[in-house]
Protein backbone atom coordinates (compact mmCIF):
# COMPACT_ATOMS: atom_id res chain seq x y z
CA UNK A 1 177.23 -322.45 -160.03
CA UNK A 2 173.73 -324.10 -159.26
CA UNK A 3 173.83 -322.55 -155.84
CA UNK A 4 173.71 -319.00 -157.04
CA UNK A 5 170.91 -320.02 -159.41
CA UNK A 6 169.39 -321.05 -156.61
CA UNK A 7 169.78 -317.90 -154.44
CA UNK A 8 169.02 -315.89 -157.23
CA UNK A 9 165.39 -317.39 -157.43
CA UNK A 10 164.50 -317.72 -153.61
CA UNK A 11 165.42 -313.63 -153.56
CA UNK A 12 163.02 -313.39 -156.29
CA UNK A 13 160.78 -315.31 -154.87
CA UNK A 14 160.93 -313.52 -151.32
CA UNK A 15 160.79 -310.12 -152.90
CA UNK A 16 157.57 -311.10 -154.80
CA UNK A 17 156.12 -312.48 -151.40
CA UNK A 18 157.00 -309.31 -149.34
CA UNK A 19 156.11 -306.88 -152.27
CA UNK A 20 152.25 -308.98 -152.17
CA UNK A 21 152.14 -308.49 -148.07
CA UNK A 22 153.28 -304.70 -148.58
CA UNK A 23 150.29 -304.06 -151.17
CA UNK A 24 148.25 -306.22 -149.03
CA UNK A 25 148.89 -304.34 -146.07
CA UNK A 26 148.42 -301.13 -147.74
CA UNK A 27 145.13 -301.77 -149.21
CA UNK A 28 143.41 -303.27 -146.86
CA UNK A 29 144.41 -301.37 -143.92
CA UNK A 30 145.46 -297.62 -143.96
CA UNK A 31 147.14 -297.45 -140.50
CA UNK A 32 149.60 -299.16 -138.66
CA UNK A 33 147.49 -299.83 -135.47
CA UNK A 34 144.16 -301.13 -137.93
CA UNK A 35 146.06 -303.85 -139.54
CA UNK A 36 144.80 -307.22 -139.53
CA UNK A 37 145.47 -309.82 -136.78
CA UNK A 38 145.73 -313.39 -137.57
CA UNK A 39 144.51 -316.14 -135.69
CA UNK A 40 145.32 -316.38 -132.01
CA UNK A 41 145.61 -312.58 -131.66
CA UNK A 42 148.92 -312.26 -133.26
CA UNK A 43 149.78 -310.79 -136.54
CA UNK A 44 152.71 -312.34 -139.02
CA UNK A 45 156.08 -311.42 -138.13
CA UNK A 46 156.58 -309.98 -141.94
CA UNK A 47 154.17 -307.47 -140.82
CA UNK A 48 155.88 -306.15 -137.91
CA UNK A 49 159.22 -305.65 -140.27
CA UNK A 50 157.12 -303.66 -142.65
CA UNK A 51 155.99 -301.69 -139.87
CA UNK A 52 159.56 -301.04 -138.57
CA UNK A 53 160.90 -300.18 -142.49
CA UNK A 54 157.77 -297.77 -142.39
CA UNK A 55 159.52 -295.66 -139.53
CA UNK A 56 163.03 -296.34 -140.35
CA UNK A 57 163.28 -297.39 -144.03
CA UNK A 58 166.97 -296.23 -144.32
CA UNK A 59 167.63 -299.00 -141.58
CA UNK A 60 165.31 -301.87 -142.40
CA UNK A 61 165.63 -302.57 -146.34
CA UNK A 62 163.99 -305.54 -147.62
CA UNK A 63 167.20 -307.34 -147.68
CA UNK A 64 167.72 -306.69 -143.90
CA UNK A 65 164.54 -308.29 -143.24
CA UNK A 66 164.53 -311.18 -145.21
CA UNK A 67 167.90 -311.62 -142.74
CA UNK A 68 165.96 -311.19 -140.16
CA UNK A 69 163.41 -313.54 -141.23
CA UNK A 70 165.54 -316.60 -142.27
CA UNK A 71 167.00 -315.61 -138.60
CA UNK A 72 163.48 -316.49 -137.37
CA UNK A 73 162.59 -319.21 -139.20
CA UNK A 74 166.00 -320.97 -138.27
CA UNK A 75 165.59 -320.03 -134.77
CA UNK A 76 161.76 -321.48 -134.50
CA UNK A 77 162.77 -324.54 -136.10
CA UNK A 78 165.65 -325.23 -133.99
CA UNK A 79 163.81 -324.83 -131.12
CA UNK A 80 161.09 -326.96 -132.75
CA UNK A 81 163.63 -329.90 -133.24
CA UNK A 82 165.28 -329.53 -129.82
CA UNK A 83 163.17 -327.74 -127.12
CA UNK A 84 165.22 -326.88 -124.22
């Protein structure tokens, strides 16, 4: 079916995008606490998951946070579309 397909490639696609931040992270920055901090003071969300999966790994897999980060994103956008 076209939606599996579909599926198929956006895991790919998220596991090639988290696999870049992890390598990212680790080269650039060998410590937790020296990472880098985007604009605004805050550092990406994806970031803070690694961090967690860094003390926990057996908990937070990647596909436990790529949950938790379509969780995010749908929650951000909701509240984007109708602010309470």
């Amino acid at each position: 079916m076209w939606y599996e397909e579909l599926k198929a490639r956006r895991d790919v696609y998220l596991q090639n995008l988290v696999n870049g931040i992890r390598l990212k992270s680790k080269n650039s920055c060998p410590s937790k606490a020296d990472r880098t901090v985007e604009a605004g003071g805050k550092r990406p969300a994806v970031e803070d998951l690694l961090g967690m999966q860094e003390s926990e790994p057996e908990f937070y897999t990647d596909k436990t946070m790529l949950v938790v980060g379509t969780e995010i994103s749908a929650v951000t956008l909701e509240w984007a579309i109708h602010p309470s």
